[in-house]
C-alpha atoms as a PDB file:
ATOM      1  CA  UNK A   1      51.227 -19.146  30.659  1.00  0.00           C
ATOM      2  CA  UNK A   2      52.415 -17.675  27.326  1.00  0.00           C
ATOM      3  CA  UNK A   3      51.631 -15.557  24.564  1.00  0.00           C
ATOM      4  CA  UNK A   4      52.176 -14.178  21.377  1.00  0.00           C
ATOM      5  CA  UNK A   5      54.127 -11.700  20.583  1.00  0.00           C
ATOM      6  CA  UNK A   6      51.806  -8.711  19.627  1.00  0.00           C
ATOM      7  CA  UNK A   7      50.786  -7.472  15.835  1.00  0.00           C
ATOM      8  CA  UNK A   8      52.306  -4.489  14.725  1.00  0.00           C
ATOM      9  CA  UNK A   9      53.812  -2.861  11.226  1.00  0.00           C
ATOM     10  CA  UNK A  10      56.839  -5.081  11.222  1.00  0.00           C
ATOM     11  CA  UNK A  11      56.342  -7.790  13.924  1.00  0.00           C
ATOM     12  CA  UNK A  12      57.175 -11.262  12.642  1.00  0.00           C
ATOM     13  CA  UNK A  13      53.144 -12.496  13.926  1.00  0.00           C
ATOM     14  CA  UNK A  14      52.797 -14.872  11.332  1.00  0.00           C
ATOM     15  CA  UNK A  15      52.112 -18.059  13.230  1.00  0.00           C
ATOM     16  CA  UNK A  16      48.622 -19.446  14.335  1.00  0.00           C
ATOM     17  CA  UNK A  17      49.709 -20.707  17.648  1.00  0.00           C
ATOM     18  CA  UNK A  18      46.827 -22.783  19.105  1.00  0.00           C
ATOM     19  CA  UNK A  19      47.191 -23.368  23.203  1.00  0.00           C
ATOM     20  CA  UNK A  20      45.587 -25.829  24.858  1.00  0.00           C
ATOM     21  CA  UNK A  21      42.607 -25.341  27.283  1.00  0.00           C
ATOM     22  CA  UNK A  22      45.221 -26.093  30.019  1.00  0.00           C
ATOM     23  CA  UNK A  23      48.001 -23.999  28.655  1.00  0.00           C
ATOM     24  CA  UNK A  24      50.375 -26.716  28.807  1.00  0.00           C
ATOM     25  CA  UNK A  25      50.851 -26.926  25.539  1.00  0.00           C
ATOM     26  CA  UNK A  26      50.687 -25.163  22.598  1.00  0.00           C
ATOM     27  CA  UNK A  27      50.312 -25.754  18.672  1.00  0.00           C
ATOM     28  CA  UNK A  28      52.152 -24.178  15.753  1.00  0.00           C
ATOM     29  CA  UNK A  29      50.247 -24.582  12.610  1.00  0.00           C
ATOM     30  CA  UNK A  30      51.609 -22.680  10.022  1.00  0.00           C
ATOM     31  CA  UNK A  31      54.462 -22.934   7.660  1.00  0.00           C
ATOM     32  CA  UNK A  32      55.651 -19.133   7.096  1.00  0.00           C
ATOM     33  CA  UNK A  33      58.059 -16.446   7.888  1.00  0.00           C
ATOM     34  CA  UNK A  34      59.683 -16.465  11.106  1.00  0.00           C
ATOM     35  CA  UNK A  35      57.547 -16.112  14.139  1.00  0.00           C
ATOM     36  CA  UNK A  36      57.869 -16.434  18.219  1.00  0.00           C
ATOM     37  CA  UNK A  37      55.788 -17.084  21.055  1.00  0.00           C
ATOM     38  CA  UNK A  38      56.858 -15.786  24.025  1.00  0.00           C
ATOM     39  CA  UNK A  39      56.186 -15.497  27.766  1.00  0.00           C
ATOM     40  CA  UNK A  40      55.111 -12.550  29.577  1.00  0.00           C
ATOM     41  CA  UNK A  41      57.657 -12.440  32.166  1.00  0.00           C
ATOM     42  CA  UNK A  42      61.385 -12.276  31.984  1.00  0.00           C
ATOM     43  CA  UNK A  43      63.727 -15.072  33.612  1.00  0.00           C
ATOM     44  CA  UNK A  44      66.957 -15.287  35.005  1.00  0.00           C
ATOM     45  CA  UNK A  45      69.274 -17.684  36.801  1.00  0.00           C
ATOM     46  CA  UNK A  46      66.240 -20.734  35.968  1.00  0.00           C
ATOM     47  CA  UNK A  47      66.405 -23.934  34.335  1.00  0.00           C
ATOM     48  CA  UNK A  48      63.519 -24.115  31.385  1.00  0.00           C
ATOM     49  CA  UNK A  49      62.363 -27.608  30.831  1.00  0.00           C
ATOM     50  CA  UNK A  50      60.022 -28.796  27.934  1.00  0.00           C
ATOM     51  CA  UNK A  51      58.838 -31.190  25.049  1.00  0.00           C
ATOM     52  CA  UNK A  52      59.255 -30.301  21.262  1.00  0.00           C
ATOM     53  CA  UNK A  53      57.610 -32.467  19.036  1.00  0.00           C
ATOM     54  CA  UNK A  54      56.898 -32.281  14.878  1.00  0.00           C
ATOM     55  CA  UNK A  55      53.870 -33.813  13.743  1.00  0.00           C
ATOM     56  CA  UNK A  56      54.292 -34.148  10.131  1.00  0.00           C
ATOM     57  CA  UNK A  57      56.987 -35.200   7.289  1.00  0.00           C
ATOM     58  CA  UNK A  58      55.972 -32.712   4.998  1.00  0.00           C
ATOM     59  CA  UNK A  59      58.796 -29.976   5.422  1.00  0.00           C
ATOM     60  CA  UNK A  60      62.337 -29.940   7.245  1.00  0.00           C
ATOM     61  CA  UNK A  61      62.913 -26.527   8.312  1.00  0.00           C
ATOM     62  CA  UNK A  62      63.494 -24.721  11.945  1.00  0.00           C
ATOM     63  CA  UNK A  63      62.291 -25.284  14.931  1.00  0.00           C
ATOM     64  CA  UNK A  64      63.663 -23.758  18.434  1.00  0.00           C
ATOM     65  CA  UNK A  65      63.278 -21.712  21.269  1.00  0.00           C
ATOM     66  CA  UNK A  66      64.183 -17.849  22.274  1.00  0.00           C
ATOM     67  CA  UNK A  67      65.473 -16.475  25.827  1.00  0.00           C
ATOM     68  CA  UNK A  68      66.698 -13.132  27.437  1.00  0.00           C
ATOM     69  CA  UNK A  69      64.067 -11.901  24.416  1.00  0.00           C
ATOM     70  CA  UNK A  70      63.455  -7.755  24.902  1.00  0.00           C
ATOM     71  CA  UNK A  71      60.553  -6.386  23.628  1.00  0.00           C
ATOM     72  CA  UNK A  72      60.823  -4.601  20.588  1.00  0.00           C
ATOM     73  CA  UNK A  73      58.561  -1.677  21.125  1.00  0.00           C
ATOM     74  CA  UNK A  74      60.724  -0.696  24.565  1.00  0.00           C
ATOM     75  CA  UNK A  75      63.407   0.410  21.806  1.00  0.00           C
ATOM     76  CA  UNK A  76      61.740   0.657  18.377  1.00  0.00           C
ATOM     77  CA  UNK A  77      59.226  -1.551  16.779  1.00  0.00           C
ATOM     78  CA  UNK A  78      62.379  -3.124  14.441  1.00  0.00           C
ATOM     79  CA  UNK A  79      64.684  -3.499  16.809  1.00  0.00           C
ATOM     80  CA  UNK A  80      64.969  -6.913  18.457  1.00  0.00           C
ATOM     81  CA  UNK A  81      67.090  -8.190  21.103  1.00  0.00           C
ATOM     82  CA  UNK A  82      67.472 -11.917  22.227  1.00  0.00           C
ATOM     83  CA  UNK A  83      68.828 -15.229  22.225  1.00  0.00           C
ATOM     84  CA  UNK A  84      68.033 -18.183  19.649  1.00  0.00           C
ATOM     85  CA  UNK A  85      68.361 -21.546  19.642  1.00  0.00           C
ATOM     86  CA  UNK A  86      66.952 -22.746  16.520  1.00  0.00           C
ATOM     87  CA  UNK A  87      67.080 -26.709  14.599  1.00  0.00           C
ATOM     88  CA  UNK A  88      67.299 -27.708  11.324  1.00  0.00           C
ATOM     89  CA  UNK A  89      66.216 -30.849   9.674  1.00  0.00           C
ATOM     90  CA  UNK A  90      68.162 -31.119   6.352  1.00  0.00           C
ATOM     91  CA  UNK A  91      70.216 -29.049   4.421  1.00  0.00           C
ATOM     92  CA  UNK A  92      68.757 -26.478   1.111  1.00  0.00           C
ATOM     93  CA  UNK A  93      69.324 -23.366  -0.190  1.00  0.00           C
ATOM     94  CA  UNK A  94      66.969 -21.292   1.553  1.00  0.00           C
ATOM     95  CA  UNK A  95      66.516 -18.506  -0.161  1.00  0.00           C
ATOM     96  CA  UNK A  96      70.037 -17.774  -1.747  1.00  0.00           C
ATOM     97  CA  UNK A  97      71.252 -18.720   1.406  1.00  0.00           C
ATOM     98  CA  UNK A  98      72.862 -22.367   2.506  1.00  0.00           C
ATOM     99  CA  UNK A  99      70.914 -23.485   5.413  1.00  0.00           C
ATOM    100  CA  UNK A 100      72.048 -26.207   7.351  1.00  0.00           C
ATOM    101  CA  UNK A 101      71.236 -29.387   9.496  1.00  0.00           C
ATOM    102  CA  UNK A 102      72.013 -29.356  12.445  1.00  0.00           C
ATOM    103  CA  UNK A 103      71.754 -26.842  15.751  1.00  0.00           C
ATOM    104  CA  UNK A 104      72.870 -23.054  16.105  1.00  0.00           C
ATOM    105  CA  UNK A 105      72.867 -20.735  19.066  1.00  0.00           C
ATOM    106  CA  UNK A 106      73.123 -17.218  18.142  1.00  0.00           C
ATOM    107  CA  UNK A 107      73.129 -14.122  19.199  1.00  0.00           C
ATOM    108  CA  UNK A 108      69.884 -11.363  17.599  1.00  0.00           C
ATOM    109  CA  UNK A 109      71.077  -7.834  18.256  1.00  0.00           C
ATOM    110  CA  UNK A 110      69.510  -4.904  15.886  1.00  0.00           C
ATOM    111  CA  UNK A 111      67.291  -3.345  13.417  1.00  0.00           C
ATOM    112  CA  UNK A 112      65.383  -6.273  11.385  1.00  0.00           C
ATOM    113  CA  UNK A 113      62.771  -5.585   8.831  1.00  0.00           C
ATOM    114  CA  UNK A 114      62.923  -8.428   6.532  1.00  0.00           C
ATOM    115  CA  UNK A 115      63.007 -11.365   9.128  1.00  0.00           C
ATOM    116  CA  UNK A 116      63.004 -14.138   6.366  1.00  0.00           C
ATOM    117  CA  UNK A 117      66.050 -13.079   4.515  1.00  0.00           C
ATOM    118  CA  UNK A 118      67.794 -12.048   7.596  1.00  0.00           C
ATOM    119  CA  UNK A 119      67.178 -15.400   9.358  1.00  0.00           C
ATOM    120  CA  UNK A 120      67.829 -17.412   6.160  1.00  0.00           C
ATOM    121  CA  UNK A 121      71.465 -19.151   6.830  1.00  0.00           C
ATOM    122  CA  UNK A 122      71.756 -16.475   9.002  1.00  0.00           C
ATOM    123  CA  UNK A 123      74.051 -14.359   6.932  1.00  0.00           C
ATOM    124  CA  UNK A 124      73.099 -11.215   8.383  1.00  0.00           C
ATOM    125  CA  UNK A 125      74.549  -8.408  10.265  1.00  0.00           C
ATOM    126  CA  UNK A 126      72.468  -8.222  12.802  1.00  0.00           C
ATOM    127  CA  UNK A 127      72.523 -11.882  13.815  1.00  0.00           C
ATOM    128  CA  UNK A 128      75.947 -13.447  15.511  1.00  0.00           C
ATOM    129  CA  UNK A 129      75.913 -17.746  15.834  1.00  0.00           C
ATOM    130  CA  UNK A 130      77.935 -18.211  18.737  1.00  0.00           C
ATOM    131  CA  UNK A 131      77.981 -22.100  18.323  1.00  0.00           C
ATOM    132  CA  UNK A 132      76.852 -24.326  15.987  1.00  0.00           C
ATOM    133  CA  UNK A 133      76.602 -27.957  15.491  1.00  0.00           C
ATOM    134  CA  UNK A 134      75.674 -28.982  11.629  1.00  0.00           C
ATOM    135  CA  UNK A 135      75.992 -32.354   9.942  1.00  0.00           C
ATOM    136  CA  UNK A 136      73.587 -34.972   8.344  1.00  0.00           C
ATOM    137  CA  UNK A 137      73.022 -36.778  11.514  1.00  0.00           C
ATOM    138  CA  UNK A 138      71.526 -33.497  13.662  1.00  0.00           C
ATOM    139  CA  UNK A 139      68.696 -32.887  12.131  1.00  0.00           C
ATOM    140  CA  UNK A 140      64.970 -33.389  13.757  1.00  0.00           C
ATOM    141  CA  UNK A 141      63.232 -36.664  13.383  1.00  0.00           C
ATOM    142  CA  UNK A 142      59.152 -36.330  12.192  1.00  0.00           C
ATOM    143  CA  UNK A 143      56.858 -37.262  15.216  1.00  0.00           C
ATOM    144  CA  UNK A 144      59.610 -37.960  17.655  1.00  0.00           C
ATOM    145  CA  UNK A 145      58.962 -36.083  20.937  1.00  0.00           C
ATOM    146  CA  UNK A 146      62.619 -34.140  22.148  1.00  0.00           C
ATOM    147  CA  UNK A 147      62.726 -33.199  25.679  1.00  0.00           C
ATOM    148  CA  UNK A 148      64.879 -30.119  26.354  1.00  0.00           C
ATOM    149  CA  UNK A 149      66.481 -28.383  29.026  1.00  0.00           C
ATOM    150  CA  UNK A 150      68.019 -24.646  29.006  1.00  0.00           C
ATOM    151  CA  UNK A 151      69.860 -23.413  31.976  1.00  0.00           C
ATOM    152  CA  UNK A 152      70.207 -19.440  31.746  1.00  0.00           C
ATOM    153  CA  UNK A 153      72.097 -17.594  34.601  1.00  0.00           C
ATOM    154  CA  UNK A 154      73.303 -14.156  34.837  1.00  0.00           C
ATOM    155  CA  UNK A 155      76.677 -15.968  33.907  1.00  0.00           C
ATOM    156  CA  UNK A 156      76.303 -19.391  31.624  1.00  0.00           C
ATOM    157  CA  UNK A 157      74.000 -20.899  29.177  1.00  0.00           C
ATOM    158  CA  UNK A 158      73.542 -24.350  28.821  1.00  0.00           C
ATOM    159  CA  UNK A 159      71.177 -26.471  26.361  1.00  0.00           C
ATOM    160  CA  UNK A 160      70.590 -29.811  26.155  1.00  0.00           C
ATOM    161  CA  UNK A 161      68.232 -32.125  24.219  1.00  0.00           C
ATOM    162  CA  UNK A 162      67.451 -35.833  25.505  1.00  0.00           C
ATOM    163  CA  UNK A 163      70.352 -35.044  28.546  1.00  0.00           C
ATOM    164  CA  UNK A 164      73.210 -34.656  25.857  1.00  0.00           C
ATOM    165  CA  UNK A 165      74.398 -31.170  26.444  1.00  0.00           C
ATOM    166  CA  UNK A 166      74.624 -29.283  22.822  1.00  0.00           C
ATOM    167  CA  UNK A 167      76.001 -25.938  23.796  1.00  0.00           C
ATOM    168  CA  UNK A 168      77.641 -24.535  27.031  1.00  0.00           C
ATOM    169  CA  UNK A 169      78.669 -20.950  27.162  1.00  0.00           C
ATOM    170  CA  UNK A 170      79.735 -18.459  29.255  1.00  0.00           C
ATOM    171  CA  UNK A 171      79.291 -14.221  29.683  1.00  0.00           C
ATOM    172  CA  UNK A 172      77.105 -11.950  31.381  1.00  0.00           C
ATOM    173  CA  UNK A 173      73.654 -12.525  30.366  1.00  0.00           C
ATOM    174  CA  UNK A 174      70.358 -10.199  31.029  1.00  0.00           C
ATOM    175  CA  UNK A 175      66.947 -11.275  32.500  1.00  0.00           C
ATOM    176  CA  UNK A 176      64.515 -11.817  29.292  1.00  0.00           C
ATOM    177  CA  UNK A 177      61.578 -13.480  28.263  1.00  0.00           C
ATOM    178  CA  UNK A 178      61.578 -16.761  26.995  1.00  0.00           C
ATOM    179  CA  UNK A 179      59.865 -18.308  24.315  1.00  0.00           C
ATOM    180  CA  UNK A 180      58.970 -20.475  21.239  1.00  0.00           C
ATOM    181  CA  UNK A 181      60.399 -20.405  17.706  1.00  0.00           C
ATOM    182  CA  UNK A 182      59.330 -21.542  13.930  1.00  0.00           C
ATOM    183  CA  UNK A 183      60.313 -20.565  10.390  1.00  0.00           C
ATOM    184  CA  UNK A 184      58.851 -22.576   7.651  1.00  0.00           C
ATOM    185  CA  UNK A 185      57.576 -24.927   9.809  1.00  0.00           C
ATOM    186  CA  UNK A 186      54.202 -26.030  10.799  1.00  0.00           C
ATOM    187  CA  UNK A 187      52.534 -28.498  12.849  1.00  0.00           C
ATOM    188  CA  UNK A 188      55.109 -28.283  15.734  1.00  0.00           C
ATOM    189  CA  UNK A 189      54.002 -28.707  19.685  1.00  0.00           C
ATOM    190  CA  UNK A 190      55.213 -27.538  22.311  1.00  0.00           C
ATOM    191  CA  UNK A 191      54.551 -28.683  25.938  1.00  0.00           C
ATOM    192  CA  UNK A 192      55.592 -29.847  29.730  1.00  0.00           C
ATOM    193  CA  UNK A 193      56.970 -26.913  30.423  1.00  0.00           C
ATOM    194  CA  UNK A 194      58.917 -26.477  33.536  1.00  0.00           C
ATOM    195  CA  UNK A 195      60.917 -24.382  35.777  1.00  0.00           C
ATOM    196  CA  UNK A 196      62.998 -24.120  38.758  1.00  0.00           C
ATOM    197  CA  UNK A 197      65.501 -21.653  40.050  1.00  0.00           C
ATOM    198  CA  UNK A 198      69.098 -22.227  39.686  1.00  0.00           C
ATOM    199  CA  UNK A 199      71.040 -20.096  42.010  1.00  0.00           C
ATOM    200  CA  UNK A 200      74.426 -18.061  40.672  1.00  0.00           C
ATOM    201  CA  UNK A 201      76.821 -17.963  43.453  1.00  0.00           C
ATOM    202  CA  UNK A 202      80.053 -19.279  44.647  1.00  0.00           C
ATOM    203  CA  UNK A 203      82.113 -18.548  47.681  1.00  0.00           C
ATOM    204  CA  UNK A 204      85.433 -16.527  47.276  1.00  0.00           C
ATOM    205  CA  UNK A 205      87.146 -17.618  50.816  1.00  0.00           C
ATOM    206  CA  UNK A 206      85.861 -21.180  51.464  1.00  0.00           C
ATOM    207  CA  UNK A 207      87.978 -21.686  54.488  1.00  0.00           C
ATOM    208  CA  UNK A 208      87.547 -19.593  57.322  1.00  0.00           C
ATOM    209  CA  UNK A 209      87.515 -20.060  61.186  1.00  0.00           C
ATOM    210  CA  UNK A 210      84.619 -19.441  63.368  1.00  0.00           C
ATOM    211  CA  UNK A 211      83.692 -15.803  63.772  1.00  0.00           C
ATOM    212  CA  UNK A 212      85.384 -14.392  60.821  1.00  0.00           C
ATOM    213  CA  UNK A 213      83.801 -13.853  58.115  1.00  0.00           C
ATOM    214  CA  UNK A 214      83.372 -15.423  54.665  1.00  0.00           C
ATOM    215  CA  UNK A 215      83.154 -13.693  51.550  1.00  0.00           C
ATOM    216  CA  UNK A 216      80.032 -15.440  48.672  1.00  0.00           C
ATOM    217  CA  UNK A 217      80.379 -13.817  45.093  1.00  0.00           C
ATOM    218  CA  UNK A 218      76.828 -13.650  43.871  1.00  0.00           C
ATOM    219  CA  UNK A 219      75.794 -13.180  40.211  1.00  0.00           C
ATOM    220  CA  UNK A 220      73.272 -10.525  40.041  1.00  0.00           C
ATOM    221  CA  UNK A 221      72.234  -8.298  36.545  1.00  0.00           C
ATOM    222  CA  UNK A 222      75.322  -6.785  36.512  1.00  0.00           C
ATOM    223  CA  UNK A 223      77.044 -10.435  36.454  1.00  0.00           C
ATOM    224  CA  UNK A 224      78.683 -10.068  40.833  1.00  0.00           C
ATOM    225  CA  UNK A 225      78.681  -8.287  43.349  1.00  0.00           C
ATOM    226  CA  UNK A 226      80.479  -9.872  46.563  1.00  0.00           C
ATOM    227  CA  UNK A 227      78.821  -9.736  50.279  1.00  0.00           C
ATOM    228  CA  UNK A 228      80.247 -10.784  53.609  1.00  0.00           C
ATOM    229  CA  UNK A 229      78.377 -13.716  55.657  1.00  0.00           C
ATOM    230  CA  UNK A 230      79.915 -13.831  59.200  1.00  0.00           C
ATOM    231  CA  UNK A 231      80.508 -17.541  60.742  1.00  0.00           C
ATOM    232  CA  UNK A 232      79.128 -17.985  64.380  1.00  0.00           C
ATOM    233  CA  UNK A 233      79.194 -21.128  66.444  1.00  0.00           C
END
């Protein structure tokens, strides 16, 4: 289940996101300033799986997701903290800005109030593009369905669309909600969700003989901590 993110003085709420009686889908309808739909609940160390669709050929701008998203209004209703992966179809100057085809992963860390100019060929301050893949062949197709997968651990994050892996990073990454993502961009759906857990760990002393013990590093908020396991017969 998902939601909105809630009105207030500055909150980008300018989508008309339309779920489905189910709520396994859900319908952005409006082409405006940037806006987000996200979940409830925060995830970590889970593969997200889903559908992204657009269904019309009557603008090219972003489409996307968000992850590791903090709620504003636990720090101050401008402040936003989060991941983006966001999807252009073609190139334009958007305003003043050069906004380009292609993908871009980026990092949103401080005080926005103006989220169209700020999010515009991303040329602000307070967002950093960690990786970014832009030419004439990445943009988004009209009414072709894109099934994607993001892996988020306490330690890597992976995305892929249609199985071809599009950016794999590592760091130390914090538990955060996940969600949807449009700018200028309407009739988009969403749907098939999915998730499963995908455990961080590894072990640190592989080889051991029976009744020693073993030593597993495993990723926790705070990116490891390491704990014995001892070996019996």
């Amino acid at each position: 289940c998902i939601r909105d993110r809630p009105s207030s003085t500055h909150d980008p709420a300018y989508g008309d996101w339309q779920v489905t009686t189910g709520g396994d889908s859900v319908l952005q309808v409006i082409n405006g300033e940037p806006t987000f739909f996200v979940s409830p609940d925060s995830f970590i160390n889970v593969i997200i799986r889903g559908s992204i669709s657009v269904n019309t050929a009557n603008d090219d701008d972003w489409i996307g997701f968000v992850f590791g998203y903090q709620d504003p209004d636990t720090i101050s209703l401008n402040y936003y903290d989060f991941y983006l992966f966001d999807w252009k179809q073609n190139n334009q100057n958007f305003g003043g800005n050069a906004a380009l085809e292609g993908y871009a992963l980026s990092r949103v860390d401080g005080t926005v109030t103006n989220f169209g100019q700020t999010f515009a060929g991303k040329t602000s301050a307070q967002i950093n593009v960690l990786q970014s893949q832009y030419s004439n062949t990445d943009g988004w197709i009209d009414f072709q369905t894109y099934n994607f997968a993001l892996t988020y651990t306490n330690t890597r994050t992976v995305i892929e669309i249609n199985g071809d892996t599009l950016f794999n990073i590592t760091g130390c990454f914090p538990p955060g909600r996940f969600g949807f993502y449009n700018y200028s961009q309407s009739q988009v759906s969403y749907s098939d969700f999915s998730y499963e857990v995908a455990a961080e760990f590894d072990v640190v002393t592989p080889e051991v003989c029976v009744g020693d013990s073993a030593f597993i590093r495993a990723y926790t908020d705070s990116c490891y901590t390491n704990a014995g396991v001892q070996v019996n017969n």
